[in-house]
N, C-alpha and C. Protein backbone atom coordinates (compact mmCIF):
# COMPACT_ATOMS: atom_id res chain seq x y z
N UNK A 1 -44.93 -25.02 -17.53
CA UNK A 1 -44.18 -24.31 -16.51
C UNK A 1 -42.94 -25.09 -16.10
N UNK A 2 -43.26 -26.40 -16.06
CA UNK A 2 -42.35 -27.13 -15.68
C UNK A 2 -40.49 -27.54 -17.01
N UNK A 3 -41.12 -27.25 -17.91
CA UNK A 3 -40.65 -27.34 -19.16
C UNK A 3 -39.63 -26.07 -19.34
N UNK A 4 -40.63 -24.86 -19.13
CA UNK A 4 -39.73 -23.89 -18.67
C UNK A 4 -38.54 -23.68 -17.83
N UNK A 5 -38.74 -24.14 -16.88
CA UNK A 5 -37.96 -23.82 -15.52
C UNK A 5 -36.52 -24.96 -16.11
N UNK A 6 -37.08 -25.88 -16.48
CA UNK A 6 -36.20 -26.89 -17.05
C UNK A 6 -35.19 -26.34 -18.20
N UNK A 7 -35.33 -25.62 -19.05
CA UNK A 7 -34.89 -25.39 -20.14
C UNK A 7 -34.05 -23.61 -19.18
N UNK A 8 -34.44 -23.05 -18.37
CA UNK A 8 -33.83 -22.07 -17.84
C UNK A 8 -32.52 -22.36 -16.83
N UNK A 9 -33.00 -23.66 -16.12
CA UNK A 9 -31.75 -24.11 -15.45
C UNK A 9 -30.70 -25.12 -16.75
N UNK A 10 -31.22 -25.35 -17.08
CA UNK A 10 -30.47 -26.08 -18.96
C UNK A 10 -29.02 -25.16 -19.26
N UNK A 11 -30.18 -23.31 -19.43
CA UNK A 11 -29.22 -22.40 -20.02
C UNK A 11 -28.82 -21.90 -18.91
N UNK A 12 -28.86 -21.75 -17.48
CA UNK A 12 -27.91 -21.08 -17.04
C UNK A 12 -26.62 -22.04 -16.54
N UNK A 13 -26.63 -22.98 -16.84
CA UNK A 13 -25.84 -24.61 -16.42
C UNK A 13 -24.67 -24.23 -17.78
N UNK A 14 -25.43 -23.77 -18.85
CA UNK A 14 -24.53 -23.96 -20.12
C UNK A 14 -23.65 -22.50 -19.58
N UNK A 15 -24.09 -21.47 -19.73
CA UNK A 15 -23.62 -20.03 -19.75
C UNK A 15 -22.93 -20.36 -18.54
N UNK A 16 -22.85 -20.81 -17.32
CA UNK A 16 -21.84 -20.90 -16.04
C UNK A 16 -20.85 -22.12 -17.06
N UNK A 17 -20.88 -22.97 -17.44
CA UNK A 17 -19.51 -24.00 -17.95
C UNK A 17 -19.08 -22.99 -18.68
N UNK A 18 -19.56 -21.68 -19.98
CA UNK A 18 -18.99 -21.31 -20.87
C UNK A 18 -18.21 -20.36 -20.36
N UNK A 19 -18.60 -19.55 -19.37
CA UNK A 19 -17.74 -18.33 -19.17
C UNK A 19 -17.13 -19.03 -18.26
N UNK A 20 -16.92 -20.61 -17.32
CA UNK A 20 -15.49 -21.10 -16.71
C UNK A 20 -14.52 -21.06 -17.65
N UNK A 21 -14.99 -22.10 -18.69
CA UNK A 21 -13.82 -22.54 -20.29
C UNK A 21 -13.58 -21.21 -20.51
N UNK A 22 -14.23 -20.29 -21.16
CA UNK A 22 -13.54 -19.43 -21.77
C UNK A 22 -12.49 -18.52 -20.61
N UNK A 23 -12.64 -17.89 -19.60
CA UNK A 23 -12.17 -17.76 -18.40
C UNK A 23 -10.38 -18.46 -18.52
N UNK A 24 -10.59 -19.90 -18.11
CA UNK A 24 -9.70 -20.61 -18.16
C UNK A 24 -8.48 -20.57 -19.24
N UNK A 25 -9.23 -20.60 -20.44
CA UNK A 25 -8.56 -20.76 -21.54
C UNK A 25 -7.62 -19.89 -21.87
N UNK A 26 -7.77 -18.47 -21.28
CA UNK A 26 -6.95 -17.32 -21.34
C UNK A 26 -6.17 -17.09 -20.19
N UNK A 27 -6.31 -17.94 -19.03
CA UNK A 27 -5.20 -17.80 -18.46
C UNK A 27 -3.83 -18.43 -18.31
N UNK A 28 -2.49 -17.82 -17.94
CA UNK A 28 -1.47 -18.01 -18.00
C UNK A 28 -1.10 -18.92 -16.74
N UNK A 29 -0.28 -19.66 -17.10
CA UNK A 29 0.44 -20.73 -15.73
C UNK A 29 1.37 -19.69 -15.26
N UNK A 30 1.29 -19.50 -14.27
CA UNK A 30 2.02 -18.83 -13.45
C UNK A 30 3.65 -19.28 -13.07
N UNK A 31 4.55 -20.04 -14.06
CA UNK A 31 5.48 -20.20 -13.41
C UNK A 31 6.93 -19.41 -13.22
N UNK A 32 8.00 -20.25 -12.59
CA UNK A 32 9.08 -19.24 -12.17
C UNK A 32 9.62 -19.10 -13.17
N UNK A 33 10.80 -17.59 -13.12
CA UNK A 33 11.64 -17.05 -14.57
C UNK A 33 12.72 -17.21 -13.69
N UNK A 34 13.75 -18.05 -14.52
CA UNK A 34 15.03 -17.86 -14.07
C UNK A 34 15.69 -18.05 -15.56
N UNK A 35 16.75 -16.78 -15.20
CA UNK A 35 17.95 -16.92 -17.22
C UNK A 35 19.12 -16.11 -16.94
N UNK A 36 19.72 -16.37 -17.65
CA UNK A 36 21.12 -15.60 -17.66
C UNK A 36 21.14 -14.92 -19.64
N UNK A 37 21.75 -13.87 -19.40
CA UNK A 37 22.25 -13.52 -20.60
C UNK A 37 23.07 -12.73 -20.58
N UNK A 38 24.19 -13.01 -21.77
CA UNK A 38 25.50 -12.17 -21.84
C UNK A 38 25.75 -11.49 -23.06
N UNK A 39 26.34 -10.46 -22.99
CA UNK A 39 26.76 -9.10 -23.59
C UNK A 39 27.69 -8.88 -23.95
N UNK A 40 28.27 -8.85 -25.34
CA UNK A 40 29.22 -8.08 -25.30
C UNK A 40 28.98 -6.44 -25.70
N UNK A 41 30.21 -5.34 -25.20
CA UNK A 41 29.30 -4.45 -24.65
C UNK A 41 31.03 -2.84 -25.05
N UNK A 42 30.22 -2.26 -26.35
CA UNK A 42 31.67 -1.02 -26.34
C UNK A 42 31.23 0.08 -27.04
N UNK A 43 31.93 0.78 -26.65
CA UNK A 43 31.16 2.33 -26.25
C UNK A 43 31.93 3.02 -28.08
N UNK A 44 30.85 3.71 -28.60
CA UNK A 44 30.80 4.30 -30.19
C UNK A 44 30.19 5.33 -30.20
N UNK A 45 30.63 6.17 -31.29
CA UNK A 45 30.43 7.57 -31.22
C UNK A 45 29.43 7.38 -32.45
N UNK A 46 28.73 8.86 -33.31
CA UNK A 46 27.83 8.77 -33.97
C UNK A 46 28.17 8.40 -35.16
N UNK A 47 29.51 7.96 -35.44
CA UNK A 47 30.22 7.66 -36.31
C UNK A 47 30.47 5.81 -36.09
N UNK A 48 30.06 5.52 -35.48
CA UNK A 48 30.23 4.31 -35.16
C UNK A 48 31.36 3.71 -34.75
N UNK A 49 32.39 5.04 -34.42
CA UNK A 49 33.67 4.28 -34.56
C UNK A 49 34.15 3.61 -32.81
N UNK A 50 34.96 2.70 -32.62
CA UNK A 50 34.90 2.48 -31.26
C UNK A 50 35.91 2.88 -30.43
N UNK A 51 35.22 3.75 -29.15
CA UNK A 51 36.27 4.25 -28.47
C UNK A 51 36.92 3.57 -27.21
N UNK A 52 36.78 2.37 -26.93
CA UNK A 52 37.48 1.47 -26.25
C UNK A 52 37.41 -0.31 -26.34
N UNK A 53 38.01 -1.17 -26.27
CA UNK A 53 37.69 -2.50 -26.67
C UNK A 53 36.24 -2.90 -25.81
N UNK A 54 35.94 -4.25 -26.63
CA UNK A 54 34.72 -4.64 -25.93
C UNK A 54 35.12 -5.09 -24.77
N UNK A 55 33.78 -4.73 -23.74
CA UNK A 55 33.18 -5.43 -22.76
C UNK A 55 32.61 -6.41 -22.33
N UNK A 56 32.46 -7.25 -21.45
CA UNK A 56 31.19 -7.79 -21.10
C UNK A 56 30.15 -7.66 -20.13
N UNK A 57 29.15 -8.01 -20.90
CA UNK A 57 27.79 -7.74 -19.23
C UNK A 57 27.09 -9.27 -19.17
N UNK A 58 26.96 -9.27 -18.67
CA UNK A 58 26.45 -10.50 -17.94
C UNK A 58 25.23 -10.22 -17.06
N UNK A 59 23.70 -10.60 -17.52
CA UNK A 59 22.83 -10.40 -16.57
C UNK A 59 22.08 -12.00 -15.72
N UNK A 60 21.59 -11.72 -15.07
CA UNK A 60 21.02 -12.98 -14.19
C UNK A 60 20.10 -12.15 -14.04
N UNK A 61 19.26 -13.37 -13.96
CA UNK A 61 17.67 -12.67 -13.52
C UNK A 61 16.55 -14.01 -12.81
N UNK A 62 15.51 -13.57 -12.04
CA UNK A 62 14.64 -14.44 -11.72
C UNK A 62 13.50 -13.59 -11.49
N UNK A 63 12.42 -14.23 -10.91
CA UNK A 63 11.04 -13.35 -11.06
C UNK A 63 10.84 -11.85 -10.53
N UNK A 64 12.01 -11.75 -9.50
CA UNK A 64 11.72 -10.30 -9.15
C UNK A 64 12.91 -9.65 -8.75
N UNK A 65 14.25 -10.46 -8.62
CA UNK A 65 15.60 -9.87 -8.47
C UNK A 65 16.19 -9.57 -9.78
N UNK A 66 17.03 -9.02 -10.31
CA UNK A 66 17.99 -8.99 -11.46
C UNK A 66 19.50 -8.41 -11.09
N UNK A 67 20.46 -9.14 -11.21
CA UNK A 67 21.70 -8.84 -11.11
C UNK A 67 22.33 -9.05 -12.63
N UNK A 68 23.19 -7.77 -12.84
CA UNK A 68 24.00 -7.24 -14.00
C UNK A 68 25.26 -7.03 -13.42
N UNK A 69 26.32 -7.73 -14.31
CA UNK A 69 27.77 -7.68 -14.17
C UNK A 69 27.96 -6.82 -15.02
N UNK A 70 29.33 -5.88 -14.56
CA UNK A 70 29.88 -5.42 -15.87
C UNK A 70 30.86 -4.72 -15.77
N UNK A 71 32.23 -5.00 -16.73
CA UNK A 71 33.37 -4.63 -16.72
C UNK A 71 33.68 -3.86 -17.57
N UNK A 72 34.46 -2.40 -17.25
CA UNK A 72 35.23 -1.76 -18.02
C UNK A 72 36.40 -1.02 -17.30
N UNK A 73 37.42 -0.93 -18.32
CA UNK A 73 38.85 -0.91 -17.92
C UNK A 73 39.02 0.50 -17.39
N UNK A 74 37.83 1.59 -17.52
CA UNK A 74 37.91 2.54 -16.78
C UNK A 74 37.12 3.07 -15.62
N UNK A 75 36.39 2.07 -15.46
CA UNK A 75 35.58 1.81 -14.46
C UNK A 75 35.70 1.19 -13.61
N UNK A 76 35.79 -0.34 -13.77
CA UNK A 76 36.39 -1.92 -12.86
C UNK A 76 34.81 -2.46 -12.93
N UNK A 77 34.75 -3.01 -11.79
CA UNK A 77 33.88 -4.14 -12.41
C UNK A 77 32.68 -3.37 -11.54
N UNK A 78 31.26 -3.63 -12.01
CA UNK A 78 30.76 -2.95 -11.26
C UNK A 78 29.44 -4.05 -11.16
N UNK A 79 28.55 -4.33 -10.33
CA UNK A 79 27.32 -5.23 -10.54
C UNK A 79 26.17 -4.12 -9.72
N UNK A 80 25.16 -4.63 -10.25
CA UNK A 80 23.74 -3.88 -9.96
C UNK A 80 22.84 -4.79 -9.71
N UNK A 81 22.63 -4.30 -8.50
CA UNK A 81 21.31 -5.78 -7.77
C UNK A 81 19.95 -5.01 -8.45
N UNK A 82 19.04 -5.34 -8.53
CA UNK A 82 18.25 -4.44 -8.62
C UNK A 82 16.54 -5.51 -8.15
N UNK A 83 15.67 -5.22 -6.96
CA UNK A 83 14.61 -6.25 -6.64
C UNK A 83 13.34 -5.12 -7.58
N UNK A 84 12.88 -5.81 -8.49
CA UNK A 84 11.76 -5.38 -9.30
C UNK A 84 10.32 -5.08 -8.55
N UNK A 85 9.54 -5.85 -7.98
CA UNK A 85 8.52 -5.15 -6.91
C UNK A 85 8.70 -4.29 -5.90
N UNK A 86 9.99 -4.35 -5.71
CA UNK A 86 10.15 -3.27 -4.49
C UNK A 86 10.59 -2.06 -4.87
N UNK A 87 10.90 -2.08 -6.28
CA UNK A 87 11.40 -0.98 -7.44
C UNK A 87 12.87 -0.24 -6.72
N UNK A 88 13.88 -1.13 -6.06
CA UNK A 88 15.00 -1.06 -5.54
C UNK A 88 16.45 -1.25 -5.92
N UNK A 89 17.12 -0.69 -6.25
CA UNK A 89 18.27 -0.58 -6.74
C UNK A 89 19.44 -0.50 -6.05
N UNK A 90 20.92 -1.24 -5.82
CA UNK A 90 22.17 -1.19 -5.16
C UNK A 90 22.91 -1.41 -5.96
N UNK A 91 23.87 -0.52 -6.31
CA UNK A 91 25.41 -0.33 -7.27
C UNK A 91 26.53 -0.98 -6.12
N UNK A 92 27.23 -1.80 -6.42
CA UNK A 92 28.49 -2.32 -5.92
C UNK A 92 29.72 -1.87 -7.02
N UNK A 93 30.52 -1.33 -6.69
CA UNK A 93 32.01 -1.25 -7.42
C UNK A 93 33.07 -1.20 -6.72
N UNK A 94 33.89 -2.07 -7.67
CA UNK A 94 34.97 -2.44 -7.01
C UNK A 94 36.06 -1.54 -7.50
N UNK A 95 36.82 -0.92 -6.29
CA UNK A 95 37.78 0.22 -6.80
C UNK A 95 39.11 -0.59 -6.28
N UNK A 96 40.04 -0.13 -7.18
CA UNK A 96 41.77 -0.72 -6.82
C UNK A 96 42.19 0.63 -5.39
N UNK A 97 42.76 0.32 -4.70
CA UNK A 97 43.60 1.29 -4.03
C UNK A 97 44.70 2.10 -5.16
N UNK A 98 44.63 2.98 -5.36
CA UNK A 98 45.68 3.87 -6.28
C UNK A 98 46.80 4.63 -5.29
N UNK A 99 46.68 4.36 -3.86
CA UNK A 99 47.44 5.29 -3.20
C UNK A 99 49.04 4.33 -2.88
């Protein structure tokens, strides 16, 4: 009886370490994202041909904000905040006075 009980606390000692390790082993470190990446960026028809010079975009990003630059000569410059958990979006553009 005693032999028993011994060999039952044995295996449930093993089966609690195995499913910690294995547990463990699959999880990810949680750390921060911060990057930039840039674009060049011009607008083509199905012909591939191009209907204005290139652009650039420029994005920034971190774990839950993302800001995108981006310029075109018929547009102006325009950036996009955008906060990812809050699934929130703000367009900024910058217009010339034409008057």
């Amino acid at each position: 009886m005693k032999n028993a009980l011994q060999n039952n606390i044995k295996l449930a000692v093993f089966l609690l370490a195995t499913s910690l390790i294995s547990t463990h082993a699959y999880c990810q470190k949680t750390k921060g994202f911060s990057g930039m990446l840039e674009y060049s960026v011009s607008l083509k028809d199905t012909n591939l041909n191009v209907f204005n010079k290139e652009s650039s975009m420029i994005i920034y990003t971190n774990d839950t904000i993302s800001r995108m630059e981006n310029f075109t000569g018929q547009l102006g410059k325009q950036v996009t905040i955008r906060h990812m958990e809050l699934n929130k979006s703000y367009l900024l553009i910058e217009v010339s006075d034409t008057a």
